[in-house]
C-alpha atoms as a PDB file:
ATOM      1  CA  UNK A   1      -2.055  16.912  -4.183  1.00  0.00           C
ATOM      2  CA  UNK A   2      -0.595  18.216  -1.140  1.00  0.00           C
ATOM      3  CA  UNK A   3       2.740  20.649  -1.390  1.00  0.00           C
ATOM      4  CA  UNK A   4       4.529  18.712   1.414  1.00  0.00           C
ATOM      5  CA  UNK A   5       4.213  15.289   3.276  1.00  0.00           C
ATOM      6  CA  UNK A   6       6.312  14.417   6.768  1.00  0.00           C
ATOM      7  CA  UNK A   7       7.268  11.167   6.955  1.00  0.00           C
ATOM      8  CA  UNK A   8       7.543  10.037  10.298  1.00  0.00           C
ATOM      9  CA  UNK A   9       5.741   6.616  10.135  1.00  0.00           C
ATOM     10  CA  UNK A  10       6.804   3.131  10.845  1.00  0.00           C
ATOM     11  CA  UNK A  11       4.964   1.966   7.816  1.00  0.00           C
ATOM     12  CA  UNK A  12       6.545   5.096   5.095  1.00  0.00           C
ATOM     13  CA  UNK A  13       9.823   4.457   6.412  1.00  0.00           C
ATOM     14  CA  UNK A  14       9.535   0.752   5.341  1.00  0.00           C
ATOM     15  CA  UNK A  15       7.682   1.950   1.975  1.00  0.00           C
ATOM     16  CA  UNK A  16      10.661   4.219   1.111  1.00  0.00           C
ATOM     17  CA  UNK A  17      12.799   1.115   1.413  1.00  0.00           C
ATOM     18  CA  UNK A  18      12.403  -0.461  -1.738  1.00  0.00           C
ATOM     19  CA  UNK A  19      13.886   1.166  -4.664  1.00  0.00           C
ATOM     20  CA  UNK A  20      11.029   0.086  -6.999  1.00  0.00           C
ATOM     21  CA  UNK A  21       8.674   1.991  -5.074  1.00  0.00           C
ATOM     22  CA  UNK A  22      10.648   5.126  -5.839  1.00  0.00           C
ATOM     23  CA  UNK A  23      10.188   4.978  -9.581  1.00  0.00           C
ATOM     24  CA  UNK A  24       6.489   4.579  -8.966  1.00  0.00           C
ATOM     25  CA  UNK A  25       6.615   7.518  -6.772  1.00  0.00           C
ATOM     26  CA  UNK A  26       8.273   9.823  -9.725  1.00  0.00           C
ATOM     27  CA  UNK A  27       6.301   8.263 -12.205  1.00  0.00           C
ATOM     28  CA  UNK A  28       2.516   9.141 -10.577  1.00  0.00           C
ATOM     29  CA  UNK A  29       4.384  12.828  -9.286  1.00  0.00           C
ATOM     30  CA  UNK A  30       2.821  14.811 -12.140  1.00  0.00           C
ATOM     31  CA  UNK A  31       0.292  12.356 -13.544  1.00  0.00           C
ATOM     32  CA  UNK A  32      -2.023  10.214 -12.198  1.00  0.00           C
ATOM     33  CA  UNK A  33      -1.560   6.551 -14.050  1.00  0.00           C
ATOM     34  CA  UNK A  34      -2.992   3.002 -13.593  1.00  0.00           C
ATOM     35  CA  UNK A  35      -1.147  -0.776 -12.899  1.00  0.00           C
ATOM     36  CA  UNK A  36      -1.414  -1.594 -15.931  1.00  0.00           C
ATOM     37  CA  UNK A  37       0.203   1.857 -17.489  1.00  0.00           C
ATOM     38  CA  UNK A  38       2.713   1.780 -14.815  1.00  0.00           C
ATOM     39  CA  UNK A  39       3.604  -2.061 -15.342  1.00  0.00           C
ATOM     40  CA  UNK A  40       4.515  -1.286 -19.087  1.00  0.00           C
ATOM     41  CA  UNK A  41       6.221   2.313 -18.433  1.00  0.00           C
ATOM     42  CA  UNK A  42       8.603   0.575 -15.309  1.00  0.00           C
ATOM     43  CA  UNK A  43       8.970  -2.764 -16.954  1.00  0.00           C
ATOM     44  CA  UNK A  44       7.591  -4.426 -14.537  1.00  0.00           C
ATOM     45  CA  UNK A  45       4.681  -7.311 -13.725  1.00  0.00           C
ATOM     46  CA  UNK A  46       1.460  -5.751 -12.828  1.00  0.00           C
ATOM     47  CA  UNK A  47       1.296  -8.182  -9.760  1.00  0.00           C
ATOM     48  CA  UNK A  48       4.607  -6.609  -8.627  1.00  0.00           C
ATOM     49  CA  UNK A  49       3.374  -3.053  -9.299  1.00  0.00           C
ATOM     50  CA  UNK A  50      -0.274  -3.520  -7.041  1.00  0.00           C
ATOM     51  CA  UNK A  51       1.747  -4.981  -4.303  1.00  0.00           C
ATOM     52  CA  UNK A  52       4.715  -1.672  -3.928  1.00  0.00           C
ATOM     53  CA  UNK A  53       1.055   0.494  -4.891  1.00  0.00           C
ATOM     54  CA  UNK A  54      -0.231  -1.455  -1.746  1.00  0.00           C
ATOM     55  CA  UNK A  55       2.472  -0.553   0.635  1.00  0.00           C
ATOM     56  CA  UNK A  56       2.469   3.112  -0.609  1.00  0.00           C
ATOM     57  CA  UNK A  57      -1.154   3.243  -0.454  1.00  0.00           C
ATOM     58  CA  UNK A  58      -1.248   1.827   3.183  1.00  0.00           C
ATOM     59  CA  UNK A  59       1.426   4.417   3.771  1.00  0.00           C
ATOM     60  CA  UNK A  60      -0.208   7.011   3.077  1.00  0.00           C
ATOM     61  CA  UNK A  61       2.173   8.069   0.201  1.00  0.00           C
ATOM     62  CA  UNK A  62      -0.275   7.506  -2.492  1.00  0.00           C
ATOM     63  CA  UNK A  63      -3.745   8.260  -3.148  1.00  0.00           C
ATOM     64  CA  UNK A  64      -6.584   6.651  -5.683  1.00  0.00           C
ATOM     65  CA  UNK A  65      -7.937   9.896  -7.771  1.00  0.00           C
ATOM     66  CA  UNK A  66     -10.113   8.402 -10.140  1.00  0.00           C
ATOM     67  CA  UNK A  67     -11.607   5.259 -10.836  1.00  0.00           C
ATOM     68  CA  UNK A  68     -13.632   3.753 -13.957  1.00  0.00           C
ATOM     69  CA  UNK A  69     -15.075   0.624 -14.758  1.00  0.00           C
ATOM     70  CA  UNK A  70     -13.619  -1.510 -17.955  1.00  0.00           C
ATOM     71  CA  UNK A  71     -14.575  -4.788 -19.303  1.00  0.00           C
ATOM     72  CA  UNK A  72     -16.544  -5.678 -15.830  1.00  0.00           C
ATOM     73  CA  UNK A  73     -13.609  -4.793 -13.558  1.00  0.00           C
ATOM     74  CA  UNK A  74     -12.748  -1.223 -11.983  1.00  0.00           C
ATOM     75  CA  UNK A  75      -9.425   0.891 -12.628  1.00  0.00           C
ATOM     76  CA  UNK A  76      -8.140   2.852 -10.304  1.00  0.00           C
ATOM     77  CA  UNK A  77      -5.774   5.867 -10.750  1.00  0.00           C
ATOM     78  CA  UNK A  78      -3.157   6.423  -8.728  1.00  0.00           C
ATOM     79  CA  UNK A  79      -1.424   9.749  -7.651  1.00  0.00           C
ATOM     80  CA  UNK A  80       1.828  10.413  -5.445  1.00  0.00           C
ATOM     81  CA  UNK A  81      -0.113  12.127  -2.302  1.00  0.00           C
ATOM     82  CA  UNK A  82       2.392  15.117  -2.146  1.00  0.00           C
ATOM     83  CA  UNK A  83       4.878  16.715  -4.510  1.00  0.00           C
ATOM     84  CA  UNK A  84       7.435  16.561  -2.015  1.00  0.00           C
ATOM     85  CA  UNK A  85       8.129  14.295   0.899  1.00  0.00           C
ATOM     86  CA  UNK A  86      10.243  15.401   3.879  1.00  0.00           C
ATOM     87  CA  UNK A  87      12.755  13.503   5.791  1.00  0.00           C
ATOM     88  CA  UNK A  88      14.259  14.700   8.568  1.00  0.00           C
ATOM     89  CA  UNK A  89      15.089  11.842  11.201  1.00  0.00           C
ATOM     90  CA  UNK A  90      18.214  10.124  11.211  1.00  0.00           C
ATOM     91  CA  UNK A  91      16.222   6.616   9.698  1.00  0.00           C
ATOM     92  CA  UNK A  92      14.463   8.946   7.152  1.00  0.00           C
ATOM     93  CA  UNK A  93      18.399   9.985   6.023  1.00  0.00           C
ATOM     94  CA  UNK A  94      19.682   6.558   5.805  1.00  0.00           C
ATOM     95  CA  UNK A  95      16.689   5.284   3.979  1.00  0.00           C
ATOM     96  CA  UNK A  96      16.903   8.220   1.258  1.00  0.00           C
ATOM     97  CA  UNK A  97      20.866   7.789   1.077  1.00  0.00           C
ATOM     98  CA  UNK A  98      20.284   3.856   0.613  1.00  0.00           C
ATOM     99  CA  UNK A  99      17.884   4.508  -1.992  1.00  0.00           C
ATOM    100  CA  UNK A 100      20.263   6.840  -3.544  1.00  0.00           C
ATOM    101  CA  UNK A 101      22.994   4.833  -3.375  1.00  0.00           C
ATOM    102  CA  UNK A 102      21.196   1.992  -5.264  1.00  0.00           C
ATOM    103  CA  UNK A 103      20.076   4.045  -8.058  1.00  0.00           C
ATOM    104  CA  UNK A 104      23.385   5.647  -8.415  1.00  0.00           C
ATOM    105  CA  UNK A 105      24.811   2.370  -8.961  1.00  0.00           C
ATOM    106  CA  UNK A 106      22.407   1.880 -11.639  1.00  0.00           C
ATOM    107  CA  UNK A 107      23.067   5.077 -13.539  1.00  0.00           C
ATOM    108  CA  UNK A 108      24.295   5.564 -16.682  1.00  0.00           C
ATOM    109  CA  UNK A 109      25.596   9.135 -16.400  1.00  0.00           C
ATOM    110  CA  UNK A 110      26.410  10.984 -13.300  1.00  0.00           C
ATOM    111  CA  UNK A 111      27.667  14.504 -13.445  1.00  0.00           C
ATOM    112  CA  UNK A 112      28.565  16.829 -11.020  1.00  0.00           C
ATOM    113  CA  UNK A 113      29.722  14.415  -8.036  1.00  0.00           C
ATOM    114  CA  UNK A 114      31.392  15.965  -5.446  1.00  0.00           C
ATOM    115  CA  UNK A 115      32.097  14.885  -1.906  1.00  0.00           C
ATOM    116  CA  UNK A 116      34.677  17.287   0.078  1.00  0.00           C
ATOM    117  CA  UNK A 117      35.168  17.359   3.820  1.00  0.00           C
ATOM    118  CA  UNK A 118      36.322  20.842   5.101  1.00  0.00           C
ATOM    119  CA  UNK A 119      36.233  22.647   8.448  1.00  0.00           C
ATOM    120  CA  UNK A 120      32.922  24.675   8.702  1.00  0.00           C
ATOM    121  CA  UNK A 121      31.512  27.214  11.439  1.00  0.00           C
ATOM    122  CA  UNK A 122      27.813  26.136  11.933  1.00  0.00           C
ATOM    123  CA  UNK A 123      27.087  29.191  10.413  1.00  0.00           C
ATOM    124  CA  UNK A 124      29.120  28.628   6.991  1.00  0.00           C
ATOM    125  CA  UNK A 125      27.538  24.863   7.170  1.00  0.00           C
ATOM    126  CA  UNK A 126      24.154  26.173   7.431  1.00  0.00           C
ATOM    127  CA  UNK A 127      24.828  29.106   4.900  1.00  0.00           C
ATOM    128  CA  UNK A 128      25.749  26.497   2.261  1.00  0.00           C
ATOM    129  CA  UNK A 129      22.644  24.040   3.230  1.00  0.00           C
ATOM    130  CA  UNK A 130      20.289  26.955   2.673  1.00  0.00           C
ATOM    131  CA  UNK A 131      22.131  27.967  -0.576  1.00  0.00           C
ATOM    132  CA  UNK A 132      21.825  24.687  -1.642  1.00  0.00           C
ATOM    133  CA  UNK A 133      18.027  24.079  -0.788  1.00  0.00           C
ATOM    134  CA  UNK A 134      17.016  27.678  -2.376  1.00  0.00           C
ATOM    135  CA  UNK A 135      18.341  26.365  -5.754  1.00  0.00           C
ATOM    136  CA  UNK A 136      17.386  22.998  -5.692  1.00  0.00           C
ATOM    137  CA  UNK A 137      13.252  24.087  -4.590  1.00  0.00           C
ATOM    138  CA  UNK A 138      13.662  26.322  -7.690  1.00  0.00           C
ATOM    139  CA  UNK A 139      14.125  23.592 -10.052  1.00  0.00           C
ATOM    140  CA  UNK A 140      10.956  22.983 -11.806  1.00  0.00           C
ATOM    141  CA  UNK A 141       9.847  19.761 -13.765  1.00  0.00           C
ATOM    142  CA  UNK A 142      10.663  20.230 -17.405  1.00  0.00           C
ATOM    143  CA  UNK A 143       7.510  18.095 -18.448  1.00  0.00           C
ATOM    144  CA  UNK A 144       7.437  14.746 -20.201  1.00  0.00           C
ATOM    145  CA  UNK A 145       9.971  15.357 -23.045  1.00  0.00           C
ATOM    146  CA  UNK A 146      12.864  15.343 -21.110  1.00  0.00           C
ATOM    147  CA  UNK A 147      15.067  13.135 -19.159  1.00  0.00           C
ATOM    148  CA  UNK A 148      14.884  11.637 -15.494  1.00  0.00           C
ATOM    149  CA  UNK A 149      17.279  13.394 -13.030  1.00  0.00           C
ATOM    150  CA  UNK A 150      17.957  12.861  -9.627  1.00  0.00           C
ATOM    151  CA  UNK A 151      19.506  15.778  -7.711  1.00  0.00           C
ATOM    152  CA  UNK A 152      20.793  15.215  -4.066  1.00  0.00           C
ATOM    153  CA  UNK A 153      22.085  18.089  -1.704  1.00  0.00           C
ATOM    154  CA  UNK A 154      23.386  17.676   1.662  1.00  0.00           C
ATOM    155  CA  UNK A 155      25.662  19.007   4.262  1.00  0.00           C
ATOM    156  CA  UNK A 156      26.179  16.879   7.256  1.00  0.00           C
ATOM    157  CA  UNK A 157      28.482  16.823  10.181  1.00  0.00           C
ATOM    158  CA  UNK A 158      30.551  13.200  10.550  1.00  0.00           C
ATOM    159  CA  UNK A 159      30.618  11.150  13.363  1.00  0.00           C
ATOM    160  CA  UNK A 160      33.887  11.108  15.526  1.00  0.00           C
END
């Protein structure tokens, strides 16, 4: 699995669209699973699953990393194609923040929601961007046992 993917194509930006296809994306970041084991772990149909696998497949955003043959028929594996995926265009932000903002109205518990507009020097704003980064790229995945979190950082600069 690559450290870092760009996304900069027509056909990721549409893939990061749906928010279904971001639960697949967490759930294959560690492990490598198949439909049928992410069907039952998202709740979903399996029909539902291949098709969002499809788009992130033809995307580029997932890879097939092993494949075995059972009952006649071949299962494929599927892995998220890099631990981390980088946005940095203006569609890139509004497709993460749209994502975001549909699993945030989904959640159960948020904690630590802030939003505060202040006068910055570019200097302070990009102090407190790189603060922010250096402890969120230290966070490590505490495994199986424990709970989903998402955790979003930003600093941005309004329009007029």
């Amino acid at each position: 699995m690559d450290e870092y993917l760009e996304i900069t194509a027509p056909a990721q930006h549409k893939a990061l669209g749906h928010p279904l296809r971001h639960r697949i994306l967490f759930a294959i970041g560690q492990q490598a699973a198949t439909i049928s084991q992410l069907a039952k772990a998202l709740d979903q149909r399996k029909g539902n699953i291949a098709h969002h696998l499809g788009v992130l497949e033809q995307a580029g955003m997932v890879r097939i990393v092993e494949t075995r043959q059972v009952r006649g028929g071949t299962e494929h594996y599927y892995l998220r194609a890099a631990r981390r995926f980088v946005l940095t265009g203006a569609e890139d932000r509004a497709v993460a923040v749209h994502a975001v903002a549909d699993e945030l109205a989904a959640a159960g518990e948020v904690s630590g929601f802030r939003v505060r507009n202040l006068r910055l020097t570019a200097e302070q704003a990009a102090a407190v961007a790189a603060a922010m980064e250096e402890i969120v790229d230290g966070l490590e995945d505490a495994g199986d046992g424990a709970e989903r979190h998402s955790v979003v950082v930003m600093v941005f600069r309004p329009g007029a």
